[in-house]
C-alpha atoms as a PDB file:
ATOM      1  CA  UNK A   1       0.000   0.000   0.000  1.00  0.00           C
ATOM      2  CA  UNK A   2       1.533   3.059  -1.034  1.00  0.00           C
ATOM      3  CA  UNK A   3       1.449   6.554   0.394  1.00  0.00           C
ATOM      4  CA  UNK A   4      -1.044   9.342  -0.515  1.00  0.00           C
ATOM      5  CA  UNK A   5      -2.403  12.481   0.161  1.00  0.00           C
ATOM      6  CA  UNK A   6      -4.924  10.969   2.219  1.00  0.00           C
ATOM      7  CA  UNK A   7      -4.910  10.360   5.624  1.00  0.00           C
ATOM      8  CA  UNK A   8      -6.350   6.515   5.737  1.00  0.00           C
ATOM      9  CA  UNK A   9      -7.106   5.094   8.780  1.00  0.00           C
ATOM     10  CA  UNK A  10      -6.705   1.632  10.500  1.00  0.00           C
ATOM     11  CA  UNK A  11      -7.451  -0.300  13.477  1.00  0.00           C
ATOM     12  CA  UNK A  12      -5.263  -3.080  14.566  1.00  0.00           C
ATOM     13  CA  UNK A  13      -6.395  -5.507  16.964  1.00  0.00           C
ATOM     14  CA  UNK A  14      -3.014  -8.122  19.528  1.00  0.00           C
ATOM     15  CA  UNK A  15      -1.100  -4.668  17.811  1.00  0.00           C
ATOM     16  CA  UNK A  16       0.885  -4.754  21.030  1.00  0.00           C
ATOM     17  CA  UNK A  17       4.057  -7.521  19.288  1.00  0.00           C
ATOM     18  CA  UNK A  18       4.485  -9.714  16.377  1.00  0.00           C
ATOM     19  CA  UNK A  19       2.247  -9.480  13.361  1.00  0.00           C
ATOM     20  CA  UNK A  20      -0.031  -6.543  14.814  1.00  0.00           C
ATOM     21  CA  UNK A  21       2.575  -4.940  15.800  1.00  0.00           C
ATOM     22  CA  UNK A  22       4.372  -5.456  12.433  1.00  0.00           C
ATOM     23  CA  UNK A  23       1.322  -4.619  10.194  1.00  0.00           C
ATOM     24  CA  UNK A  24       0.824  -1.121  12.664  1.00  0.00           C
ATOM     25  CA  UNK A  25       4.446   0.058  12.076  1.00  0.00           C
ATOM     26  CA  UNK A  26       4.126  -1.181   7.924  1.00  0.00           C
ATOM     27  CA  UNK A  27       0.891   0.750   7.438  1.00  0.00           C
ATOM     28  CA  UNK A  28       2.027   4.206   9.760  1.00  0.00           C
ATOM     29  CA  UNK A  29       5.356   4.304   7.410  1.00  0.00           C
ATOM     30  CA  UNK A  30       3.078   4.362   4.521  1.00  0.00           C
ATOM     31  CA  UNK A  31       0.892   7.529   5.961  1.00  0.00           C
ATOM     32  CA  UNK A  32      -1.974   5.692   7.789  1.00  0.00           C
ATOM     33  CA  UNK A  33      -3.431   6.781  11.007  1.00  0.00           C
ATOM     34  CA  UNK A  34      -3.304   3.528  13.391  1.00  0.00           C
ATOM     35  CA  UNK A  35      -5.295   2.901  16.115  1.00  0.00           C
ATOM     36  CA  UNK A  36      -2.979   0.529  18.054  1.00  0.00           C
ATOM     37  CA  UNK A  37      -4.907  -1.846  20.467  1.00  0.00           C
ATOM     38  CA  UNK A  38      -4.019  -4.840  22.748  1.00  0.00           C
ATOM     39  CA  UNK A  39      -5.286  -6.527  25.816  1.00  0.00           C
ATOM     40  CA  UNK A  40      -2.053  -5.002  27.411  1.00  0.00           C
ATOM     41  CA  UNK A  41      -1.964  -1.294  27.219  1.00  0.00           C
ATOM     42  CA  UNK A  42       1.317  -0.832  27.962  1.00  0.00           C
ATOM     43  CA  UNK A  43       2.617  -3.373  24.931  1.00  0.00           C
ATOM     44  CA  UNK A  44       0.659  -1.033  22.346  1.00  0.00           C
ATOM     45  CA  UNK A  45       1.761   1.730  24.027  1.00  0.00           C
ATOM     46  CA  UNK A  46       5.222   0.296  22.912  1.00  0.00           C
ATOM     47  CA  UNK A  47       4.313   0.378  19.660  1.00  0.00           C
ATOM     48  CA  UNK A  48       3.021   3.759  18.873  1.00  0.00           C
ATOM     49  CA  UNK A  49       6.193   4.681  20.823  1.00  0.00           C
ATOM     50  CA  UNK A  50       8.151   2.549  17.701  1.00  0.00           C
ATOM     51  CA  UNK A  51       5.456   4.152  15.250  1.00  0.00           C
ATOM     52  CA  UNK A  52       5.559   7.605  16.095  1.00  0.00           C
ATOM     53  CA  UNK A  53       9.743   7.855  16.403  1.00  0.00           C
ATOM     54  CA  UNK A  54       9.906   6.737  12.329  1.00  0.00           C
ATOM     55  CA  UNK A  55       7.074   9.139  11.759  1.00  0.00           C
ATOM     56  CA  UNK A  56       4.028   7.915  12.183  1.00  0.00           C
ATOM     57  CA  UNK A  57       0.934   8.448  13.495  1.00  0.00           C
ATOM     58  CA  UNK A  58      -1.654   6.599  15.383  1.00  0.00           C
ATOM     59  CA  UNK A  59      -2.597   6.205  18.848  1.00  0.00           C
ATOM     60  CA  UNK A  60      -2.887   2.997  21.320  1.00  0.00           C
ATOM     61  CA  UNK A  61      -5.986   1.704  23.284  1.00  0.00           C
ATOM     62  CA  UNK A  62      -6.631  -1.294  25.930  1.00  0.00           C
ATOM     63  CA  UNK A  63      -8.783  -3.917  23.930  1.00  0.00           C
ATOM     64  CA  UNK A  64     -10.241  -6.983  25.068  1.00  0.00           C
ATOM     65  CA  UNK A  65     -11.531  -8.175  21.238  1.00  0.00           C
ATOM     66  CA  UNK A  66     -13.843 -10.684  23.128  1.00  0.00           C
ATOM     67  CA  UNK A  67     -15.785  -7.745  24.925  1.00  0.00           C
ATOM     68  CA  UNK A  68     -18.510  -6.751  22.640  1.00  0.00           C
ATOM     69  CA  UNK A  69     -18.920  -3.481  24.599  1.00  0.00           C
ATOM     70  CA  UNK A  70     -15.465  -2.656  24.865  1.00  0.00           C
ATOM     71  CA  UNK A  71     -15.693  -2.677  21.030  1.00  0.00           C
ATOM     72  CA  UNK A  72     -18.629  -0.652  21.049  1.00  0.00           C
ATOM     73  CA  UNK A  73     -16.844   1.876  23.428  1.00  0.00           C
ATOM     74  CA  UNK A  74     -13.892   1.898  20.958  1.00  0.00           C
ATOM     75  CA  UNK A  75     -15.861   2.273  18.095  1.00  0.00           C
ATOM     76  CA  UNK A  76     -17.450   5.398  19.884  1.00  0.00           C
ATOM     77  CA  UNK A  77     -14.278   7.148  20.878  1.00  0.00           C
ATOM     78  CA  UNK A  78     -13.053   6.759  17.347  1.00  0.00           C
ATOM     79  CA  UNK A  79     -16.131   7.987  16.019  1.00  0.00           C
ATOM     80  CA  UNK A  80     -15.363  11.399  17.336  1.00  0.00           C
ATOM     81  CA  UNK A  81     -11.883  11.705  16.403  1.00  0.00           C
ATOM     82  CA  UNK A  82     -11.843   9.893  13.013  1.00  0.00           C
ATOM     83  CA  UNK A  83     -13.886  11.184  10.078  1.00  0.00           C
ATOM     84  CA  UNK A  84     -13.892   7.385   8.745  1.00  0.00           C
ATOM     85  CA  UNK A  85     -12.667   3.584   9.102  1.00  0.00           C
ATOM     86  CA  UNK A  86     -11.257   2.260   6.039  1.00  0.00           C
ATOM     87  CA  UNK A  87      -9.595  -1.393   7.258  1.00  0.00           C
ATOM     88  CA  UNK A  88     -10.382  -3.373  10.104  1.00  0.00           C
ATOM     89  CA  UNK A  89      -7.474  -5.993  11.260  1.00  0.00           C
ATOM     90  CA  UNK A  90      -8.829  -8.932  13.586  1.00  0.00           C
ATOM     91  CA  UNK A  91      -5.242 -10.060  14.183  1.00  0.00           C
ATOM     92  CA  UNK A  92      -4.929 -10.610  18.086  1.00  0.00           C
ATOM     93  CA  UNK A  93      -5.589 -14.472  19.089  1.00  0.00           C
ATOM     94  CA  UNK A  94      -3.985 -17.283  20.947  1.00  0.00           C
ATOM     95  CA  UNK A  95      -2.563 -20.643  20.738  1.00  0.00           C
ATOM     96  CA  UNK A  96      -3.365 -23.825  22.699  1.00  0.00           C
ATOM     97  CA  UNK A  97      -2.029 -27.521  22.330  1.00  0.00           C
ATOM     98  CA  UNK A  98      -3.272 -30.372  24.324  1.00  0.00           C
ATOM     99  CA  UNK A  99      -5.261 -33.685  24.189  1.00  0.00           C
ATOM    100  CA  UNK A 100      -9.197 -33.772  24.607  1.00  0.00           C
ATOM    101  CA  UNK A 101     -10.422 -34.708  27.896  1.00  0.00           C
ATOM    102  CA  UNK A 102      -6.673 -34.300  29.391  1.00  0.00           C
ATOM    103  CA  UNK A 103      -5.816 -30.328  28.719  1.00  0.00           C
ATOM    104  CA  UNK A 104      -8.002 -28.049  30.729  1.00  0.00           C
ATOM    105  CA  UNK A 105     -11.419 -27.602  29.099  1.00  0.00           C
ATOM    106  CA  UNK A 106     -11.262 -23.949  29.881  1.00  0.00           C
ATOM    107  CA  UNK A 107      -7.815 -23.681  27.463  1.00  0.00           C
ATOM    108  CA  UNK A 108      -9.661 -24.496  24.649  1.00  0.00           C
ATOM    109  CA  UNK A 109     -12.885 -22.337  25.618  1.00  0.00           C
ATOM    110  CA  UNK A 110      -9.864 -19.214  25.475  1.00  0.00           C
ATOM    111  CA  UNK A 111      -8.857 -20.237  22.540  1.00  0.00           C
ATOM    112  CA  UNK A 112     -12.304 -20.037  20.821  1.00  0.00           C
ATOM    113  CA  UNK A 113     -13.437 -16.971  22.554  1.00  0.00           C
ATOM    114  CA  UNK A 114     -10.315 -15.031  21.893  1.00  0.00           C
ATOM    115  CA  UNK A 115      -9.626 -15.916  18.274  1.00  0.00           C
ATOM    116  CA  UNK A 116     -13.644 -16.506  16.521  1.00  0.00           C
ATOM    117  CA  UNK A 117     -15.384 -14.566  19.284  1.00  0.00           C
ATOM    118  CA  UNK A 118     -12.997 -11.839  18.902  1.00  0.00           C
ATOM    119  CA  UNK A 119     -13.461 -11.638  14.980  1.00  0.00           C
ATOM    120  CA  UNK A 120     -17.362 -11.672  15.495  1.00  0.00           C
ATOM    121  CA  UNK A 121     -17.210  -8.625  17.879  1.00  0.00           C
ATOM    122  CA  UNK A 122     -14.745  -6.513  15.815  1.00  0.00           C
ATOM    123  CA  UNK A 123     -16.831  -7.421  12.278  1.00  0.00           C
ATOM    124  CA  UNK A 124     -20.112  -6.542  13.913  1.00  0.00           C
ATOM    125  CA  UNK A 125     -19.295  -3.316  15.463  1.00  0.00           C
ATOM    126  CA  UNK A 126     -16.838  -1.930  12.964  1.00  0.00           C
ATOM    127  CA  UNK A 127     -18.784  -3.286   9.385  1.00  0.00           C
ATOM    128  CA  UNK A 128     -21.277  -0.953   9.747  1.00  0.00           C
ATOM    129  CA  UNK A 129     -19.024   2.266  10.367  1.00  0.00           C
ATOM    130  CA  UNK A 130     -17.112   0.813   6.784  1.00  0.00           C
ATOM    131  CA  UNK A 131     -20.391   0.465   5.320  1.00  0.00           C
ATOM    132  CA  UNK A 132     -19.962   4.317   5.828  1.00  0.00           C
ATOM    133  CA  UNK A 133     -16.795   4.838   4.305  1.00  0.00           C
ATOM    134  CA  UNK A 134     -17.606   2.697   1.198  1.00  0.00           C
ATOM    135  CA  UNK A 135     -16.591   2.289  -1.368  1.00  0.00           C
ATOM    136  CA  UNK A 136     -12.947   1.047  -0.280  1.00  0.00           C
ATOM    137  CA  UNK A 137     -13.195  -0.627   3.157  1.00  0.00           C
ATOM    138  CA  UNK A 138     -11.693  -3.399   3.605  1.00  0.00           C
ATOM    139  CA  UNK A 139     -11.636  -6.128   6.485  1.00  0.00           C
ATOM    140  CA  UNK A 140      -8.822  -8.347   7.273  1.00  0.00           C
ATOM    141  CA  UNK A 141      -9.037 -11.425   9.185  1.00  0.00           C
ATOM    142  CA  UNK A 142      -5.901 -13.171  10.448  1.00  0.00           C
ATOM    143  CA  UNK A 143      -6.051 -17.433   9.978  1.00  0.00           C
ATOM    144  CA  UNK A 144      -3.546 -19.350  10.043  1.00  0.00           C
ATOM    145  CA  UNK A 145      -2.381 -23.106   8.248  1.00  0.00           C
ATOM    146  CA  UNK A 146      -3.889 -24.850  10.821  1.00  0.00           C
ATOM    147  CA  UNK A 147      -7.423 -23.393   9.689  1.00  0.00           C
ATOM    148  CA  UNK A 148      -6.716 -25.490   6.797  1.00  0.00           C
ATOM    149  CA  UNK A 149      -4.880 -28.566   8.092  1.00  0.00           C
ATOM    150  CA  UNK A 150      -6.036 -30.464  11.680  1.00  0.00           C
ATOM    151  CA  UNK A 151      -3.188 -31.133  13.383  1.00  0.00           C
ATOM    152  CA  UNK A 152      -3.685 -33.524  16.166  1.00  0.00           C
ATOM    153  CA  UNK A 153      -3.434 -32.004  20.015  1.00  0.00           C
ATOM    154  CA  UNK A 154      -4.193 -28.702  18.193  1.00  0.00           C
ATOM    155  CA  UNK A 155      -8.497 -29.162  18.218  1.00  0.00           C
ATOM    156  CA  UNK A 156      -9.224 -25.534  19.732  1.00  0.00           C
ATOM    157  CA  UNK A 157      -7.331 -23.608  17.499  1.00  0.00           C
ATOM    158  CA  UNK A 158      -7.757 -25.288  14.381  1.00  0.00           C
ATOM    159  CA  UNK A 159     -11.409 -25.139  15.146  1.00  0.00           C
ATOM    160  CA  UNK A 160     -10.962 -21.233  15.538  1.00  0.00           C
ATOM    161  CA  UNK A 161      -9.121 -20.751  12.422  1.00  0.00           C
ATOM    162  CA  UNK A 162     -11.089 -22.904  10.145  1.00  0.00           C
ATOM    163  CA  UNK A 163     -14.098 -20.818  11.152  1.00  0.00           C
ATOM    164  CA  UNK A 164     -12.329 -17.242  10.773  1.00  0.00           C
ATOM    165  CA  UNK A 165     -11.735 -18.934   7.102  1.00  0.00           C
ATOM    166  CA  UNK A 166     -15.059 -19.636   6.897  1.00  0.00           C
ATOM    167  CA  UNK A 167     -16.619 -16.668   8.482  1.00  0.00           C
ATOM    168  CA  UNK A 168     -14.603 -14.703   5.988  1.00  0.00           C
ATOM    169  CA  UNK A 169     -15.593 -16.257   2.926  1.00  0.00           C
ATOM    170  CA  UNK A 170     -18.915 -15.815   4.048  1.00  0.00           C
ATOM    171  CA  UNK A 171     -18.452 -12.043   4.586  1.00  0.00           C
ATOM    172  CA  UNK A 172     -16.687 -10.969   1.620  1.00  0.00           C
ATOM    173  CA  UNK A 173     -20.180 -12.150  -0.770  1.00  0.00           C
ATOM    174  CA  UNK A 174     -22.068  -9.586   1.953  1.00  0.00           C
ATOM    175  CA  UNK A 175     -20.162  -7.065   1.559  1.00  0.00           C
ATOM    176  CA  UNK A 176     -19.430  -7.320  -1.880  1.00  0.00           C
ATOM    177  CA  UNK A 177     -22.321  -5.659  -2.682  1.00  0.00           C
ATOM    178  CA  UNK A 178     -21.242  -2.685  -0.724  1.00  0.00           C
ATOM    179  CA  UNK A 179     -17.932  -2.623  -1.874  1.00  0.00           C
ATOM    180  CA  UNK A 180     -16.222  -3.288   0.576  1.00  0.00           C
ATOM    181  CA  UNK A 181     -13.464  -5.751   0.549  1.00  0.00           C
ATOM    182  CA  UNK A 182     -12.517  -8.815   2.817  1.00  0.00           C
ATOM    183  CA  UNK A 183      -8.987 -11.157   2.577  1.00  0.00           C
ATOM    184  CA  UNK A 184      -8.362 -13.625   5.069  1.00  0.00           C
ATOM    185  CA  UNK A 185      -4.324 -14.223   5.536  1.00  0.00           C
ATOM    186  CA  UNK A 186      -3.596 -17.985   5.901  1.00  0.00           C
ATOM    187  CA  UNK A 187       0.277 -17.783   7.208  1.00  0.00           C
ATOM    188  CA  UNK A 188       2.403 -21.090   8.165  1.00  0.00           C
ATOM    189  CA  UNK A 189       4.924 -20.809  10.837  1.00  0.00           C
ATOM    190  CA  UNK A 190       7.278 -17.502  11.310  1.00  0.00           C
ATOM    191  CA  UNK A 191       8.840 -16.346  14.563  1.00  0.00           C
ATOM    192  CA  UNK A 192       6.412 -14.739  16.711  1.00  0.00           C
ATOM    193  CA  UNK A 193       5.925 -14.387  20.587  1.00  0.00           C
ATOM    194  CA  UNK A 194       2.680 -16.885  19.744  1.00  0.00           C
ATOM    195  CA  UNK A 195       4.319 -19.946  21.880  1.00  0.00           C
ATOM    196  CA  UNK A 196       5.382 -17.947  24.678  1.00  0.00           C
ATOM    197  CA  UNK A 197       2.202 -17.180  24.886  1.00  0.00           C
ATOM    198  CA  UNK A 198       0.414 -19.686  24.744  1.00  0.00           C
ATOM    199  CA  UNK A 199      -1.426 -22.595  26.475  1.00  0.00           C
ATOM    200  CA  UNK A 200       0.467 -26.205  26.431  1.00  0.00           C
ATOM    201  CA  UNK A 201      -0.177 -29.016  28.512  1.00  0.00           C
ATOM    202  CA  UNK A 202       2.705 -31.092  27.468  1.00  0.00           C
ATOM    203  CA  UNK A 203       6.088 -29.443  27.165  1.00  0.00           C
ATOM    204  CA  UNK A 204       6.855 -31.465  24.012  1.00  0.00           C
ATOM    205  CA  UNK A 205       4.175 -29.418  21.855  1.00  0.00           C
ATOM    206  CA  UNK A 206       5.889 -26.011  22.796  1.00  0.00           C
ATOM    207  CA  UNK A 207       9.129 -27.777  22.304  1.00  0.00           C
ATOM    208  CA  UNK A 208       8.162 -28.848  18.302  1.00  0.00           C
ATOM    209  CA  UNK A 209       5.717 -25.737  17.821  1.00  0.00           C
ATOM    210  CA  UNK A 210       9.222 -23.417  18.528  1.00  0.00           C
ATOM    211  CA  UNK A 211      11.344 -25.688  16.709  1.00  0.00           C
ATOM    212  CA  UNK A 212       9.362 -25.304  13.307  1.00  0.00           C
ATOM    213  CA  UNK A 213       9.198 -21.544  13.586  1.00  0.00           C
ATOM    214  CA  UNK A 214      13.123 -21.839  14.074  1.00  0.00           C
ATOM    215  CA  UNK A 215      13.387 -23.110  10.920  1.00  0.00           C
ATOM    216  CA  UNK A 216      10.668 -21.044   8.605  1.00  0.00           C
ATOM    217  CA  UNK A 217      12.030 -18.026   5.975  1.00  0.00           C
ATOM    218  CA  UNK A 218       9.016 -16.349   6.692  1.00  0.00           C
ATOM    219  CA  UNK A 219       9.233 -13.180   8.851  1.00  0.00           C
ATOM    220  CA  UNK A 220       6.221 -11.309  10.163  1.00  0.00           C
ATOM    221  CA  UNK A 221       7.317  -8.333   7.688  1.00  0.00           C
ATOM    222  CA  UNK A 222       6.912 -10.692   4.531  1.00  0.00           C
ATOM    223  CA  UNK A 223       3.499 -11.552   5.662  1.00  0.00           C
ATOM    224  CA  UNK A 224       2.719  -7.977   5.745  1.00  0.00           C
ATOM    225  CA  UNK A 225       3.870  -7.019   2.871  1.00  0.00           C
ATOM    226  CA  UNK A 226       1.638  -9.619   0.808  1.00  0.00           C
ATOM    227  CA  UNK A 227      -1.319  -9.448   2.518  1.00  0.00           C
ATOM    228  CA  UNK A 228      -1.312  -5.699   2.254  1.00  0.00           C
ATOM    229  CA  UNK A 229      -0.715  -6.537  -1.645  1.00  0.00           C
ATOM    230  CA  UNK A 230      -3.297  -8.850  -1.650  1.00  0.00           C
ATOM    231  CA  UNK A 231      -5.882  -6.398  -0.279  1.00  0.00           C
ATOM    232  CA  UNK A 232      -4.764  -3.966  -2.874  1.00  0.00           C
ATOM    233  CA  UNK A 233      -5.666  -6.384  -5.415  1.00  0.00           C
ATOM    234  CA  UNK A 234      -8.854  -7.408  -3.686  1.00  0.00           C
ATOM    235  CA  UNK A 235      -7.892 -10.886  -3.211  1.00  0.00           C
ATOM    236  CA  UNK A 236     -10.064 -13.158  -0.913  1.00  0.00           C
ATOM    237  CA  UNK A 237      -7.371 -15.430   0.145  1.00  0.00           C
ATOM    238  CA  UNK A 238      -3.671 -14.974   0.763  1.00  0.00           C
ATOM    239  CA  UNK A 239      -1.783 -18.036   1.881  1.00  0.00           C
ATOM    240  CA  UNK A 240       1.757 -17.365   3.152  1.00  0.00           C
ATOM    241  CA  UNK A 241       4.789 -19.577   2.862  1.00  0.00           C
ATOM    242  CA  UNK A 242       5.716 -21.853   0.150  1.00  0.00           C
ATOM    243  CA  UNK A 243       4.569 -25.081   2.526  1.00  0.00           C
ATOM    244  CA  UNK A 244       0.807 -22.982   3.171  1.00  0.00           C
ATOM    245  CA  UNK A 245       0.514 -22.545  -0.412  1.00  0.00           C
ATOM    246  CA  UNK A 246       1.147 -26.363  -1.175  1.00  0.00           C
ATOM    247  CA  UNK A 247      -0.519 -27.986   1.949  1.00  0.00           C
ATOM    248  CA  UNK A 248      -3.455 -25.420   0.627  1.00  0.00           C
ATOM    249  CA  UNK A 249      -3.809 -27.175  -2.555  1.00  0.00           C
ATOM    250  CA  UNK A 250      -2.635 -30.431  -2.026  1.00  0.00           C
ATOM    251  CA  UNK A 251      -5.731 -30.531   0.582  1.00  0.00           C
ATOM    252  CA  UNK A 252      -8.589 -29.562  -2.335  1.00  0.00           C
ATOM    253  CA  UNK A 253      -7.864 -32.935  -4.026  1.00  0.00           C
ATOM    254  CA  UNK A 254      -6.595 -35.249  -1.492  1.00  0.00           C
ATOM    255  CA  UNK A 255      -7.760 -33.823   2.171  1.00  0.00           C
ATOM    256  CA  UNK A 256      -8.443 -37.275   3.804  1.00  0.00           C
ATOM    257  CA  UNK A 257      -4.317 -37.990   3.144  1.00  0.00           C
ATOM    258  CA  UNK A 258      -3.037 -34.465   4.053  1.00  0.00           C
ATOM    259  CA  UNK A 259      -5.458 -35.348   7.613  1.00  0.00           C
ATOM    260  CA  UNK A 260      -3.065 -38.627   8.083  1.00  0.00           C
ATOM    261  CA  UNK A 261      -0.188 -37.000   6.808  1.00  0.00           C
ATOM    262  CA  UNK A 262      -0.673 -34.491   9.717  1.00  0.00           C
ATOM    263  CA  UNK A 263      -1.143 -37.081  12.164  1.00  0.00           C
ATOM    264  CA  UNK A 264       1.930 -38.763  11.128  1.00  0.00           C
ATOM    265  CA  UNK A 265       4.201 -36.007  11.239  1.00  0.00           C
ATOM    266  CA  UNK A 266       2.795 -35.250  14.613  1.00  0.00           C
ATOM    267  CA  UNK A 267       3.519 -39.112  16.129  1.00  0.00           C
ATOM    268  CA  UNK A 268       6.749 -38.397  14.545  1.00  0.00           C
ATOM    269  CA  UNK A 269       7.832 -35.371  16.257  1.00  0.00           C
ATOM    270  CA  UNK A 270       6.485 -36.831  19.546  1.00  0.00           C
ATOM    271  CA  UNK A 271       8.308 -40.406  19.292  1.00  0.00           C
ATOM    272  CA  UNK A 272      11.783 -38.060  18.390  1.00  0.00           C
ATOM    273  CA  UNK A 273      11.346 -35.817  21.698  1.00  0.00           C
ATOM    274  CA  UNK A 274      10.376 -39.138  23.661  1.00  0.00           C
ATOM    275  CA  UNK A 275      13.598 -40.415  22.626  1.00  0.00           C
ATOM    276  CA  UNK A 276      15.375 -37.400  23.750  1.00  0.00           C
ATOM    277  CA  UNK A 277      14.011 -37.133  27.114  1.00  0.00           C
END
């Protein structure tokens, strides 16, 4: 997205580290007004700090994206500062890894309400406001691989993901109409503070989860950088990362053996850190 005489405006949602943070600092250098939020003020405070020191502009708010009225609050503050809303990132979520009936029920329940629940809220408050700014507005919803491919262990967040694919999908032919655009990003792995963060009952899953982003090309910059692209062309789907793109095809024609080759890769990566320990 390139720099005009503008002033466009954004809302980033987890815009506190990784990817949010990324796509906040991305779109500021390119002229946009950013509305930096997170569930930790202080961590998107951090960013508009980073923002505003290369020239940007923007501003950072305390979001909890699976508070409906906290988004309606937002949306109201924003209303009388901003003249419009022309994209809408649901990027914040969480991770979770653990077997059903073993890992806390209440893991997966975060998982769900943080990364669909969160999406719902932020499309249901914000679409309308767009609706205002059509033509032009665009929504971006953050995925993920395993929205495509069911890892074992993995059940609440693929769950998530597969339904912010879905949800999307369903959302761009409603707002077509309006003209307003919707892409949903489909990255694989690339180093991101996602593990630290989140919820693992075994050690092992961290343990594989970090050693696959160690070994990934993708940075949280390239994913920017084409999704942005891919909203400029108006592109439903973007899948990042040479393995995303061919796990994303490969499962159109044969998804029952990209299923077992998931399941096999995981028993394999679970027999090779049982053999370590």
């Amino acid at each position: 997205m390139h720099k005009n005489r503008q002033t466009r405006y954004a809302l980033v949602t987890g815009g506190g580290s990784g990817l949010g943070r990324a796509f906040s600092l991305h779109l500021a250098s390119q002229g946009w007004y950013v509305a930096v939020t997170d569930l930790k003020l202080s961590a998107a405070k951090e960013t508009l700090n980073l923002l505003t020191r290369q020239g940007g502009q923007g501003h950072a708010e305390k979001l909890d994206v699976t508070d409906s009225l906290a988004w309606q609050d937002l949306r109201d503050k924003l209303q009388t500062q901003w003249p419009q809303l022309h994209l809408l990132i649901n990027n914040a979520g969480i991770c979770s890894a653990g077997k059903v009936g073993v890992a806390p029920f209440e893991d997966s329940l975060k998982v769900l309400d943080t990364n669909l629940r969160g999406v719902l809220c932020g499309c249901h408050t914000m679409v309308p406001w767009l609706k205002e700014t059509a033509p032009g507005g665009h929504v971006l919803n953050i995925a993920s691989l395993f929205g495509i491919i069911s890892a074992p262990t993995m059940t609440a967040y693929c769950a998530s993901k597969a339904a912010v694919v879905a949800f999307s999908e369903s959302l761009h032919g409603e707002l077509a109409p309006h003209q307003i655009g919707v892409t949903v990003a489909v990255p694989g792995f690339f180093p991101t503070n996602l593990i630290q963060h989140g919820h693992f009952d075994e050690a092992p899953y961290r343990e594989i989860a970090s050693e696959y982003m160690a070994r990934t090309n993708l940075t949280a910059e390239e994913v920017v950088r084409q999704t942005l692209k891919a909203i400029e062309k108006k592109q439903l789907y973007v899948a990042l990362g040479k393995k995303t793109r061919w796990y994303w095809r490969f499962k159109r024609f044969f998804p029952t053996s990209v299923t077992r080759l998931a399941a096999y890769r995981y028993r394999r990566q679970m027999l090779k850190h049982s053999t370590n320990d």
